[in-house]
N, C-alpha and C. Protein backbone atom coordinates (compact mmCIF):
# COMPACT_ATOMS: atom_id res chain seq x y z
N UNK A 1 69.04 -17.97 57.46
CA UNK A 1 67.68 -18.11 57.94
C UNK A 1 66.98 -16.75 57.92
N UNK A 2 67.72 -15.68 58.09
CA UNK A 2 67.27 -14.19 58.14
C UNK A 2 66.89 -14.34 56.96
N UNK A 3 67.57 -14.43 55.90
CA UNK A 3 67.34 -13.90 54.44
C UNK A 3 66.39 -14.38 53.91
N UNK A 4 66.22 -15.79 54.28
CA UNK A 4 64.83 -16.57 53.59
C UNK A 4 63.73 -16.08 54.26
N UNK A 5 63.82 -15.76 55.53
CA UNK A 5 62.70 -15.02 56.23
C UNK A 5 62.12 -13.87 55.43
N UNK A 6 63.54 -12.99 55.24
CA UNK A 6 62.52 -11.73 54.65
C UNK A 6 62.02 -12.22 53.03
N UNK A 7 62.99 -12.70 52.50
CA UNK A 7 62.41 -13.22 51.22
C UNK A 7 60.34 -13.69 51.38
N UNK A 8 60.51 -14.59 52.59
CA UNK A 8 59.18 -15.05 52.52
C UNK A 8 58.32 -13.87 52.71
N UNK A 9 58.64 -13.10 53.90
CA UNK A 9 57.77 -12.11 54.05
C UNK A 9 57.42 -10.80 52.92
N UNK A 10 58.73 -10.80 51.93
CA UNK A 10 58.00 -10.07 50.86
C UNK A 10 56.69 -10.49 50.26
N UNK A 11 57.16 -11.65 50.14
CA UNK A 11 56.14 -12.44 48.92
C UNK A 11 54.77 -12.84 49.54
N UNK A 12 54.07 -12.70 50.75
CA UNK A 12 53.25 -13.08 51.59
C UNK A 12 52.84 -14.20 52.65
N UNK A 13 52.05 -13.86 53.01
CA UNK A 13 51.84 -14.95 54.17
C UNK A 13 51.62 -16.35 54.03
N UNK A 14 51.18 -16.56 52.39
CA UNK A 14 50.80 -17.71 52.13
C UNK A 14 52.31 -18.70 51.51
N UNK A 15 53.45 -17.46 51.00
CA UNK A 15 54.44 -18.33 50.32
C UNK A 15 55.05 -19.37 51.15
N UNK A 16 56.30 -20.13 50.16
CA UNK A 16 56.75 -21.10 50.34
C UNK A 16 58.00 -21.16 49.82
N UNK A 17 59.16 -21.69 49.83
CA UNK A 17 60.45 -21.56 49.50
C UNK A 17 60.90 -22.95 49.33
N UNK A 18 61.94 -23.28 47.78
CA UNK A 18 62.83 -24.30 48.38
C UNK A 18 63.90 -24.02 48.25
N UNK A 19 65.12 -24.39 49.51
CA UNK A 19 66.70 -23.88 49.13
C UNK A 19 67.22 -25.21 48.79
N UNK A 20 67.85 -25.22 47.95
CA UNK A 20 68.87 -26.45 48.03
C UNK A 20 70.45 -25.91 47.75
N UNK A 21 71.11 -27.12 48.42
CA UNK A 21 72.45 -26.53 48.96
C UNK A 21 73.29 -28.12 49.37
N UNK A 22 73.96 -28.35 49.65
CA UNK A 22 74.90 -29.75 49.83
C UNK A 22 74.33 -30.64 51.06
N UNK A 23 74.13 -31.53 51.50
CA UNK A 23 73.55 -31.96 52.43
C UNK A 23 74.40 -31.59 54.08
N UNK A 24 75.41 -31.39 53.72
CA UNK A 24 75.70 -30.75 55.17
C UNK A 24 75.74 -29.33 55.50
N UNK A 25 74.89 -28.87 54.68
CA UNK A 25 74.60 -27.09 54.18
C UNK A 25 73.22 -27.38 55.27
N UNK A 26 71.93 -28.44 54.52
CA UNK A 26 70.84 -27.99 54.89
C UNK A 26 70.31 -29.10 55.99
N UNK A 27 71.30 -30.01 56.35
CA UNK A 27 71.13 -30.93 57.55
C UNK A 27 70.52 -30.16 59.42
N UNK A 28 70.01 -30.87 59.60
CA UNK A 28 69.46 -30.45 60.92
C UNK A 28 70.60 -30.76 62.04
N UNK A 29 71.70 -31.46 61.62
CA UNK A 29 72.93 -32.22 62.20
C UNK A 29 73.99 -31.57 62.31
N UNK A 30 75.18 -31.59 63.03
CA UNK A 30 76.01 -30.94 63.10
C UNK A 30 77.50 -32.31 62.76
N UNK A 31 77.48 -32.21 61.47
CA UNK A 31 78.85 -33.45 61.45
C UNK A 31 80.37 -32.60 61.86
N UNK A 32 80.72 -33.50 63.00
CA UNK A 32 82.00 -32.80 63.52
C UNK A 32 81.89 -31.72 64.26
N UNK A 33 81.00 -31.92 65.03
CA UNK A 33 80.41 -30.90 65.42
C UNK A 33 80.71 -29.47 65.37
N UNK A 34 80.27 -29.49 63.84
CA UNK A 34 80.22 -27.93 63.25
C UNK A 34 78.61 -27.63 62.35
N UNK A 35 78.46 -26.69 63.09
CA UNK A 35 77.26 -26.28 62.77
C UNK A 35 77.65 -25.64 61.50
N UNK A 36 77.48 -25.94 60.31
CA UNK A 36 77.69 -25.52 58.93
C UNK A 36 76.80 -24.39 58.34
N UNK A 37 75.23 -24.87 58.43
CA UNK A 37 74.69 -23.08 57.99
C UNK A 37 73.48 -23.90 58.36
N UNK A 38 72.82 -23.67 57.17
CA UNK A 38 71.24 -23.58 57.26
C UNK A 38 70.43 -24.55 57.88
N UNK A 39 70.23 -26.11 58.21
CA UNK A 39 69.43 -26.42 58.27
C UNK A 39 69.28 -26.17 59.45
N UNK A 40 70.03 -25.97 60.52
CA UNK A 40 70.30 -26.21 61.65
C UNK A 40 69.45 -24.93 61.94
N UNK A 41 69.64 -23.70 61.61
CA UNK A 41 69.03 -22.23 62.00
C UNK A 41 67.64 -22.20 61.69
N UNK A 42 67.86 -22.75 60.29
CA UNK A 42 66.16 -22.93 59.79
C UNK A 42 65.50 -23.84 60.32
N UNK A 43 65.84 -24.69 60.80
CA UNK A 43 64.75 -26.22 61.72
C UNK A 43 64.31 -25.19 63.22
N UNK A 44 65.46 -24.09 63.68
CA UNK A 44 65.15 -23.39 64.98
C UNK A 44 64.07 -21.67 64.56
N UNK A 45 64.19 -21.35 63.46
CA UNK A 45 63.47 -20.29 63.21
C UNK A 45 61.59 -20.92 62.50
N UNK A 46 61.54 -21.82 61.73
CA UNK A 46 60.62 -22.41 61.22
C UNK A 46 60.51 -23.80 61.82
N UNK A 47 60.67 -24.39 62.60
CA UNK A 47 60.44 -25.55 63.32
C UNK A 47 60.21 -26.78 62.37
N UNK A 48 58.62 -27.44 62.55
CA UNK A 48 57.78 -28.42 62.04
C UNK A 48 57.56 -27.93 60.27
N UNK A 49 57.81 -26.55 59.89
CA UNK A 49 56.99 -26.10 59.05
C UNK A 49 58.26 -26.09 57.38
N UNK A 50 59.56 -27.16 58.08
CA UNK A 50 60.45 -26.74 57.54
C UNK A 50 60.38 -28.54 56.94
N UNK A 51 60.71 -28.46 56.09
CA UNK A 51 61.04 -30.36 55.68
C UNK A 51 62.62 -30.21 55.04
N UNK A 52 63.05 -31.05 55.79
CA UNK A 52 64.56 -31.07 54.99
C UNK A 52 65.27 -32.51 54.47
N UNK A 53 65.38 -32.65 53.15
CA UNK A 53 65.92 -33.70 52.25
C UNK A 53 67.21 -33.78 52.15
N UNK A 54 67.51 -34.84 52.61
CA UNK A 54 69.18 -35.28 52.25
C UNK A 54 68.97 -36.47 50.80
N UNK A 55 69.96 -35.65 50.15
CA UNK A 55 70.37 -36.69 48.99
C UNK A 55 71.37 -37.41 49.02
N UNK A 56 71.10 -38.51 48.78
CA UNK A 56 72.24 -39.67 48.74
C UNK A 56 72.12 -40.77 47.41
N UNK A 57 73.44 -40.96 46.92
CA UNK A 57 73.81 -41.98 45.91
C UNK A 57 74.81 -42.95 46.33
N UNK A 58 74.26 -44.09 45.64
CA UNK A 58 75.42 -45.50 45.69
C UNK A 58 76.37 -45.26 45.02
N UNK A 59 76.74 -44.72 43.83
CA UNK A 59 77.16 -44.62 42.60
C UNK A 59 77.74 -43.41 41.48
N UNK A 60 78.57 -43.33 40.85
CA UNK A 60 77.84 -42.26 39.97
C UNK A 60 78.88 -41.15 39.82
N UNK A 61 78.09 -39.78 39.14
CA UNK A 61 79.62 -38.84 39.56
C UNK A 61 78.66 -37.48 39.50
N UNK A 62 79.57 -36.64 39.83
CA UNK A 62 79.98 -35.34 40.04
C UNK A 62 80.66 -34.82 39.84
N UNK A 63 80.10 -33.02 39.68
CA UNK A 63 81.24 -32.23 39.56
C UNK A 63 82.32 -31.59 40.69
N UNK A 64 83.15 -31.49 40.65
CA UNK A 64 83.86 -31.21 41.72
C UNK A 64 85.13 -30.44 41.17
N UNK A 65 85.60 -29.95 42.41
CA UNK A 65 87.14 -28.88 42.23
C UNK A 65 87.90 -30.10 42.71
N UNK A 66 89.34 -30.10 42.26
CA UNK A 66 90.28 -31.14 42.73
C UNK A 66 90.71 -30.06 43.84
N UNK A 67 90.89 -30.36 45.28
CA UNK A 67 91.18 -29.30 46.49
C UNK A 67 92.86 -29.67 46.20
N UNK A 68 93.34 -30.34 45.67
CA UNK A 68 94.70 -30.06 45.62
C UNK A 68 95.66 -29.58 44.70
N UNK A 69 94.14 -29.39 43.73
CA UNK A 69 94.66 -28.68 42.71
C UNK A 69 93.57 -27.89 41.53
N UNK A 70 93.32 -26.35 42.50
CA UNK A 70 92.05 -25.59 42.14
C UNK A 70 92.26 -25.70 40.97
N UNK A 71 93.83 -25.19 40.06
CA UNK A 71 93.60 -24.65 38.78
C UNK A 71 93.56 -25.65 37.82
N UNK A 72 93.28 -26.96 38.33
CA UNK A 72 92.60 -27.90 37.39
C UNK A 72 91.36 -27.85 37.06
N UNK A 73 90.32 -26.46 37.67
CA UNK A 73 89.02 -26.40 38.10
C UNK A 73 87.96 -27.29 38.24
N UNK A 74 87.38 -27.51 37.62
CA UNK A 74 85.74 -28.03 38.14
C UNK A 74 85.83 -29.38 37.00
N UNK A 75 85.60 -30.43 37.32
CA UNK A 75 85.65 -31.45 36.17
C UNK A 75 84.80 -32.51 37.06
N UNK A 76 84.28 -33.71 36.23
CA UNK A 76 83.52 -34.47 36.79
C UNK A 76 84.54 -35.98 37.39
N UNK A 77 83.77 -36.05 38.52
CA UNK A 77 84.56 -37.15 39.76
C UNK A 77 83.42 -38.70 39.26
N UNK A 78 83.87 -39.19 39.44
CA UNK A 78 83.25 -40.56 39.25
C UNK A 78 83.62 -41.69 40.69
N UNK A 79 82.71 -42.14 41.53
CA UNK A 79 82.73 -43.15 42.56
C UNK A 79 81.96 -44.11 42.01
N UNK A 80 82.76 -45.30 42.78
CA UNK A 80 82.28 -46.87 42.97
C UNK A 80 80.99 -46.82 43.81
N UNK A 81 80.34 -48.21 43.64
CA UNK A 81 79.43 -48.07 44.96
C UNK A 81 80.10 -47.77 46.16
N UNK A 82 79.20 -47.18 46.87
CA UNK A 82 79.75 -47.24 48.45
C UNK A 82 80.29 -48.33 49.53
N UNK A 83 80.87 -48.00 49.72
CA UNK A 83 81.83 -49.14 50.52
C UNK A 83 80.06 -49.71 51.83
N UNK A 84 80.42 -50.48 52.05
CA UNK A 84 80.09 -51.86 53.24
C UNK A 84 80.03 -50.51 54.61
N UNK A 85 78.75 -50.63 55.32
CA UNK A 85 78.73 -49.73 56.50
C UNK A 85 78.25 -48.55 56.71
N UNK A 86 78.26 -47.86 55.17
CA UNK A 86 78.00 -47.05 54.89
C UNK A 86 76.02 -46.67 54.83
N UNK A 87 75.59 -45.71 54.88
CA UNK A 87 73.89 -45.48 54.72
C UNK A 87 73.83 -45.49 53.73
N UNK A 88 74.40 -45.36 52.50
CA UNK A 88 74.06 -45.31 50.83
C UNK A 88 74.09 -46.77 50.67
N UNK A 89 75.67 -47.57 51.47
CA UNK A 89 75.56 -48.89 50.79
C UNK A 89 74.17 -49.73 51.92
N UNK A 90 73.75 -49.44 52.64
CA UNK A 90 72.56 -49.87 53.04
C UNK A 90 71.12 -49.50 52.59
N UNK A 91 71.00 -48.44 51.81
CA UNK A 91 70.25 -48.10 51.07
C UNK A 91 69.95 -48.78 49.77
N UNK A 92 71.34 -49.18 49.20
CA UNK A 92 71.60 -49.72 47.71
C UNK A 92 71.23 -51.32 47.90
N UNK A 93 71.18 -51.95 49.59
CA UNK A 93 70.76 -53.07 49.72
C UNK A 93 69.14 -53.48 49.04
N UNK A 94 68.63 -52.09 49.06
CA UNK A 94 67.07 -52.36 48.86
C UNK A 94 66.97 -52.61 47.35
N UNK A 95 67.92 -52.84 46.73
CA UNK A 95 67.70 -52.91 45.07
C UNK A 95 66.92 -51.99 44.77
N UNK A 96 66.84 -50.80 44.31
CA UNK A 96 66.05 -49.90 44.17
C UNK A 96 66.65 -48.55 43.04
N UNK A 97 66.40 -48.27 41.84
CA UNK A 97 67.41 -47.45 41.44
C UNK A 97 66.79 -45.84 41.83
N UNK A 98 65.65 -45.66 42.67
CA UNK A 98 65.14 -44.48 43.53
C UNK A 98 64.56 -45.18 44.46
N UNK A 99 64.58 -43.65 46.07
CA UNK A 99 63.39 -44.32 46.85
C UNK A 99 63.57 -43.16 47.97
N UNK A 100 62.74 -43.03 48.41
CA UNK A 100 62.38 -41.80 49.01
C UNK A 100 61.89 -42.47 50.48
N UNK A 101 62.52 -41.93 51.78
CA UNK A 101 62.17 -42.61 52.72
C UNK A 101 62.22 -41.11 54.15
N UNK A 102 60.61 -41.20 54.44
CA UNK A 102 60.18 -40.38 55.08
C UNK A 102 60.63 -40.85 56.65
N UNK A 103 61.21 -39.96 57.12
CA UNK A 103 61.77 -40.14 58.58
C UNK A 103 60.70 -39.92 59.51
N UNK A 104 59.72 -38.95 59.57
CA UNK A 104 58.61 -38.64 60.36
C UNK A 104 57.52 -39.82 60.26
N UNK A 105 57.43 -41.05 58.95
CA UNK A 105 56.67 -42.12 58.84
C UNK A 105 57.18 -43.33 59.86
N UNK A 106 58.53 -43.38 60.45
CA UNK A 106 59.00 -44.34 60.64
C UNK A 106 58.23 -45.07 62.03
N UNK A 107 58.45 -46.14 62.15
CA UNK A 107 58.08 -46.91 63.12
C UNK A 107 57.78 -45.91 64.77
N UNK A 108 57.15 -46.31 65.49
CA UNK A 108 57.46 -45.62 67.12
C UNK A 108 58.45 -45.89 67.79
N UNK A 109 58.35 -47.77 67.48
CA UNK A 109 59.76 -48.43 67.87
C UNK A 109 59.80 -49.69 67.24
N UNK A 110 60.92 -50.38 67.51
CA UNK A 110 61.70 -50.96 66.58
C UNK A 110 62.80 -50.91 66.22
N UNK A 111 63.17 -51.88 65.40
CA UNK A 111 64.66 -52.02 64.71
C UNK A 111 64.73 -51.20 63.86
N UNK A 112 63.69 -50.72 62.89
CA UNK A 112 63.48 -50.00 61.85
C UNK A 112 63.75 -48.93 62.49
N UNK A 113 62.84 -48.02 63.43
CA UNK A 113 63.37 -47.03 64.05
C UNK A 113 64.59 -46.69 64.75
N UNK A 114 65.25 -47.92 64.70
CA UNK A 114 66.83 -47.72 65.72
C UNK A 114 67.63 -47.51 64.87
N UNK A 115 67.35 -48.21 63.75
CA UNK A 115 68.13 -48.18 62.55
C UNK A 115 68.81 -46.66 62.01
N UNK A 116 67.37 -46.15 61.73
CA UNK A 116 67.59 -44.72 61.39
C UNK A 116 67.81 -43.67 62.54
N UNK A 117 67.86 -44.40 63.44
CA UNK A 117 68.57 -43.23 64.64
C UNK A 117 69.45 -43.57 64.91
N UNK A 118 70.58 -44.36 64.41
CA UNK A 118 72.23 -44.68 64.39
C UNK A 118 72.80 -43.79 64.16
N UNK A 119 73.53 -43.20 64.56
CA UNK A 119 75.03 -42.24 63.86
C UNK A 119 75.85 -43.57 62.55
N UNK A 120 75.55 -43.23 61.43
CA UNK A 120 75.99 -43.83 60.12
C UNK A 120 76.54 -42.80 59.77
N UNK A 121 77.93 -43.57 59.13
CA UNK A 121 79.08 -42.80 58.10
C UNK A 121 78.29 -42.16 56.39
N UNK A 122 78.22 -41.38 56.53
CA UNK A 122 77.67 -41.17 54.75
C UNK A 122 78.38 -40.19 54.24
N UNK A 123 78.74 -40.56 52.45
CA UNK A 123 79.36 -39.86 52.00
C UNK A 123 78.84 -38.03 51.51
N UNK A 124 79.99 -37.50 51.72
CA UNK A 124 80.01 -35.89 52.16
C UNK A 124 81.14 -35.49 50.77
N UNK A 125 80.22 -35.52 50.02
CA UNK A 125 81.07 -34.54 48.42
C UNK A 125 80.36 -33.43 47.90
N UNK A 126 81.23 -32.87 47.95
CA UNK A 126 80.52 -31.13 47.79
C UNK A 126 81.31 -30.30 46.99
N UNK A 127 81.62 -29.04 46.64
CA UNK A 127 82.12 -28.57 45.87
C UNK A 127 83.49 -28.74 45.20
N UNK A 128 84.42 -29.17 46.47
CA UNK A 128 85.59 -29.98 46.71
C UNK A 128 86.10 -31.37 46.67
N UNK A 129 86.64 -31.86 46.10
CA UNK A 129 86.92 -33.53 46.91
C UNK A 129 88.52 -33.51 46.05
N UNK A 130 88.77 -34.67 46.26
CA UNK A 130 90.54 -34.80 46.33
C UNK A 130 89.81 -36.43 46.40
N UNK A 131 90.25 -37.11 45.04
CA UNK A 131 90.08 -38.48 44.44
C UNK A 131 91.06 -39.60 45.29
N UNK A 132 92.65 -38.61 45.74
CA UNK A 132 93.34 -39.73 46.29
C UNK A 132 93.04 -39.97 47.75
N UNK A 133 92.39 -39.41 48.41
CA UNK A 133 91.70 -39.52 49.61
C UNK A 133 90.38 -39.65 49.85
N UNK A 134 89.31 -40.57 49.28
CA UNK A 134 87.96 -40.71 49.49
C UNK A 134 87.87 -40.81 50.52
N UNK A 135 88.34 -41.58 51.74
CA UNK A 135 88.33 -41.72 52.95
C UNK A 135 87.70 -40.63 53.86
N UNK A 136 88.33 -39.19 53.47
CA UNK A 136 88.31 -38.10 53.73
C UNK A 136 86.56 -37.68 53.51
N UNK A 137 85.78 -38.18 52.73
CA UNK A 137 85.04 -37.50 52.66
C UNK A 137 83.24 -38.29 53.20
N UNK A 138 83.25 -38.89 54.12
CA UNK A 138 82.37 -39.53 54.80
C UNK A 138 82.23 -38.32 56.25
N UNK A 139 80.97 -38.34 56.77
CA UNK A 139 80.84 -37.66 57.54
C UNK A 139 79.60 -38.48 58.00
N UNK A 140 79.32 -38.85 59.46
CA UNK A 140 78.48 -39.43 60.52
C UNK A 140 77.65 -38.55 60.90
N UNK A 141 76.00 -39.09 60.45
CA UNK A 141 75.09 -38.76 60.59
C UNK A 141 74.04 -39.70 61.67
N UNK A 142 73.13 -39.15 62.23
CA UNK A 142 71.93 -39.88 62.80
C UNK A 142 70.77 -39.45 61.54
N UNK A 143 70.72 -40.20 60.59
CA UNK A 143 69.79 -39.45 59.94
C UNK A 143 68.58 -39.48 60.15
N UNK A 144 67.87 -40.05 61.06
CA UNK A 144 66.49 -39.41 60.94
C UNK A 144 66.54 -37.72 62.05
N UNK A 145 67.33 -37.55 62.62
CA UNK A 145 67.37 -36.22 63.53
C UNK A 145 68.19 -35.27 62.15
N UNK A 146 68.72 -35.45 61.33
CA UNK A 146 69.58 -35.16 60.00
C UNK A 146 68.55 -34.47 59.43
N UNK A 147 67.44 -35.13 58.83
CA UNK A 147 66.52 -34.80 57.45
C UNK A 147 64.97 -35.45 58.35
N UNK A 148 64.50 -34.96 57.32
CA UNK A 148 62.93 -35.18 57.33
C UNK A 148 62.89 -36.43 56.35
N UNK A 149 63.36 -36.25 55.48
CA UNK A 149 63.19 -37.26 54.45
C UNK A 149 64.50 -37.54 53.34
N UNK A 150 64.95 -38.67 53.52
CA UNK A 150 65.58 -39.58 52.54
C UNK A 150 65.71 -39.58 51.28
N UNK A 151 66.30 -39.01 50.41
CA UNK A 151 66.10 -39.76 48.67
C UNK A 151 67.23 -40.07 48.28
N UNK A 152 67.01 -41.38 47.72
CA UNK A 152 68.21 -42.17 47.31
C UNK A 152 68.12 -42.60 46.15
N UNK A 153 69.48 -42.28 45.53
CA UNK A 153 69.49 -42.70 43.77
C UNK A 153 70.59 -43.51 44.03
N UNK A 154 70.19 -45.02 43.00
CA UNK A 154 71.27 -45.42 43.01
C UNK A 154 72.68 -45.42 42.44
N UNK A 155 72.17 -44.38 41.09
CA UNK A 155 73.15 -44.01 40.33
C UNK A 155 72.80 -42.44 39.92
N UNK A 156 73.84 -41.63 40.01
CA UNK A 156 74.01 -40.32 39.83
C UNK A 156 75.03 -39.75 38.27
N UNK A 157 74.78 -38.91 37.74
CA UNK A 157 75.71 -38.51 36.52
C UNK A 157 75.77 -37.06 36.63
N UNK A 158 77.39 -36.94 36.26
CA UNK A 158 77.97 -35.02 36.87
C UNK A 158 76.92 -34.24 35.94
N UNK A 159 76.29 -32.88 36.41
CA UNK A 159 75.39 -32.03 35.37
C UNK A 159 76.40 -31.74 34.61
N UNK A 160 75.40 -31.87 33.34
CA UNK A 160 75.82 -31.92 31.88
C UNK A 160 75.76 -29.56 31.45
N UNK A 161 76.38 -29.04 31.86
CA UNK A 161 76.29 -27.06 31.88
C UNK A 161 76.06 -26.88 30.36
N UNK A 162 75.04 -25.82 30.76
CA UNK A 162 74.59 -25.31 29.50
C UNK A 162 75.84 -24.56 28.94
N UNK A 163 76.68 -23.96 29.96
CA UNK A 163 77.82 -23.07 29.34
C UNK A 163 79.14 -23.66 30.19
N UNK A 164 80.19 -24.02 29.61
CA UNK A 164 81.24 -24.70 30.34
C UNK A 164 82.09 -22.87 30.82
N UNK A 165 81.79 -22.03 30.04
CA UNK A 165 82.64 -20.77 30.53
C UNK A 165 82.23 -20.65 31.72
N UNK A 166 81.34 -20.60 32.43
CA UNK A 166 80.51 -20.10 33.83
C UNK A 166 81.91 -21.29 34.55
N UNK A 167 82.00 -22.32 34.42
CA UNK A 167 83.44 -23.11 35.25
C UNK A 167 84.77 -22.24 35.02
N UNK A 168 85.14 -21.37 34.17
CA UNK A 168 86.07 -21.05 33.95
C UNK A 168 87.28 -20.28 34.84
N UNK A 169 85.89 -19.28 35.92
CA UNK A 169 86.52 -18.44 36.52
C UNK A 169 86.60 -19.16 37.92
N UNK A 170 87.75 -19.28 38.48
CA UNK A 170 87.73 -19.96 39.81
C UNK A 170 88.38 -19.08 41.27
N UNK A 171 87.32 -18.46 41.79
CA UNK A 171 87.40 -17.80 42.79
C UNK A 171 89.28 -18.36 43.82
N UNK A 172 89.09 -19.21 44.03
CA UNK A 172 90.51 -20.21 44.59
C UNK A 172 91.68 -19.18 44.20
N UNK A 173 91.85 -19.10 43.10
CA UNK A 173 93.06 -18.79 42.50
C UNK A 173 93.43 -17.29 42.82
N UNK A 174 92.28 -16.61 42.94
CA UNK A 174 92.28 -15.33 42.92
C UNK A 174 93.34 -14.76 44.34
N UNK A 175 94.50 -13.68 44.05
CA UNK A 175 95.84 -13.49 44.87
C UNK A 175 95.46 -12.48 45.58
């Protein structure tokens, strides 16, 4: 939060910044209650003036490190839809292959509004994952106290790297 601060303040009074980072990087939430980094510091240093997006997919893949086995490095993971219970597989209910859902629009009250103030399981894949344990990688959110706003794809595909050498070197290994 320091760093983006001074960043902004070089650039003037009028700039603007976007960070992106894993959704439990820039969440306003603490899953497991571990305060992970940014959103949490930045929602308390920039308040209202901060909007924060969680991304979520039904589907799809990614790149990822196998955690049980770095020096297989970085290769692309492929998931099923999301299991039953889940906020993606309730998302994927809306038939929708995008959709963007503003948390600050939501109802005053209501089901709609209770809805999104549930603590829901959502999937948590990030630089790491380990294929024989998906289980492992869901983490419980309230997402409208989570994000400002929602975007949901229903299907995702691992980035296609301009240079596969930049994967080559894997910090992990290093003795």
């Amino acid at each position: 939060a320091e760093n983006i601060q001074w960043m902004l303040d070089q650039e003037g009074e009028s700039s603007k910044a976007i960070i992106s980072a894993h959704n439990c990087h820039v969440s306003n939430a603490a899953p497991k209650d571990n305060i992970n980094m940014h959103g949490y510091y930045l929602r308390r240093r920039f308040g209202n003036q901060l909007k924060i997006f969680g991304m979520f997919f039904n589907q799809g893949g990614f790149k990822a490190m196998d955690v049980n086995t770095p020096s297989k490095g970085i290769y692309n993971v492929y998931l099923d839809e999301a299991p039953p219970g889940t906020l993606e597989h309730a998302l994927a209910s809306a038939n929708h292959s995008i959709a963007a859902f503003n948390m600050q629009e939501l109802p005053k009250d209501g089901p709609v509004r209770e809805w999104f103030y549930t603590k829901r399981p959502s999937r948590h894949s990030g630089a790491g994952y380990n294929e024989e344990r998906p289980e492992d990688y869901f983490w419980s959110y309230i997402p409208a106290e989570a994000y400002d706003v929602l975007v949901y794809f229903d299907r995702t595909q691992p980035v296609v790297s301009v240079n596969d050498a930049v994967y080559e070197y894997n910090w992990m290994l290093d003795k």
